[in-house]
Protein backbone atom coordinates (compact mmCIF):
# COMPACT_ATOMS: atom_id res chain seq x y z
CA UNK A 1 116.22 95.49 109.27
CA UNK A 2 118.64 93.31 110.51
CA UNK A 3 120.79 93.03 113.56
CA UNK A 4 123.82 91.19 114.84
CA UNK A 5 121.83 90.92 118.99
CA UNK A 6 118.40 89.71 118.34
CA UNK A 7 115.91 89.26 121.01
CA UNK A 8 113.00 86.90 121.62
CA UNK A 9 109.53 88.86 121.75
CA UNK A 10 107.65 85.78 121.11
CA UNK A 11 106.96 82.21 120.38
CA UNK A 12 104.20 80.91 118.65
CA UNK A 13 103.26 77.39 119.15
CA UNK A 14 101.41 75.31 116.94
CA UNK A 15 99.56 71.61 117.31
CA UNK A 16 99.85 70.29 113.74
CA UNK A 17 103.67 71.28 113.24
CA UNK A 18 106.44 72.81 114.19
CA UNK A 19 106.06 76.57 115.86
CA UNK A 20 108.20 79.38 114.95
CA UNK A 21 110.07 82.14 117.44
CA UNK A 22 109.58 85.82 117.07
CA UNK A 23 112.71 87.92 116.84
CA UNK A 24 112.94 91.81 116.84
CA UNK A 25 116.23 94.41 117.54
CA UNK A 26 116.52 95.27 121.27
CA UNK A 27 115.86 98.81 120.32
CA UNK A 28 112.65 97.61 118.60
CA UNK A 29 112.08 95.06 121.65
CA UNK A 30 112.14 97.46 123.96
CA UNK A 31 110.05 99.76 122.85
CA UNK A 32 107.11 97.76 121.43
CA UNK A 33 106.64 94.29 122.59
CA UNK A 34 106.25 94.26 126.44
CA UNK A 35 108.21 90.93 127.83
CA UNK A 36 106.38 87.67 126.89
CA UNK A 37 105.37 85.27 130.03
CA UNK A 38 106.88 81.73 130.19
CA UNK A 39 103.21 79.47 129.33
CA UNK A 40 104.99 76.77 131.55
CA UNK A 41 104.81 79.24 134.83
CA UNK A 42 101.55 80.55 133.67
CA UNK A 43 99.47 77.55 133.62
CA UNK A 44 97.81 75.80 136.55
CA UNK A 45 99.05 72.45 137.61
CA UNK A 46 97.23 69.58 136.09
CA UNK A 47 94.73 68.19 138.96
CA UNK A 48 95.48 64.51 140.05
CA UNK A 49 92.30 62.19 140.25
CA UNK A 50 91.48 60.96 143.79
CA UNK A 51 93.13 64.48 145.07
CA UNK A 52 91.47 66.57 147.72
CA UNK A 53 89.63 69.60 145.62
């Protein structure tokens, strides 16, 4: 199926190329993928050495 208002329901990322994005119908969005997290927000700040643990 195609459709003229895509939506994002997921990005894979890869370490020996380029990743690829995951595209689905709002209808199809909506109803089957829940909404994907940001892995920026999601992972813990990178401890500094010397820092108080």
């Amino acid at each position: 199926m195609t459709t003229e208002t895509p939506v994002v329901v997921g990005v894979v990322h890869q370490n020996s190329g380029p990743g690829f994005v995951i595209y689905a119908c709002q209808a199809c969005a909506a109803a089957h993928y829940p909404p994907q997290p940001d892995v920026l927000t999601v992972l813990a700040p990178p401890r500094r050495a010397g820092s108080a643990q």
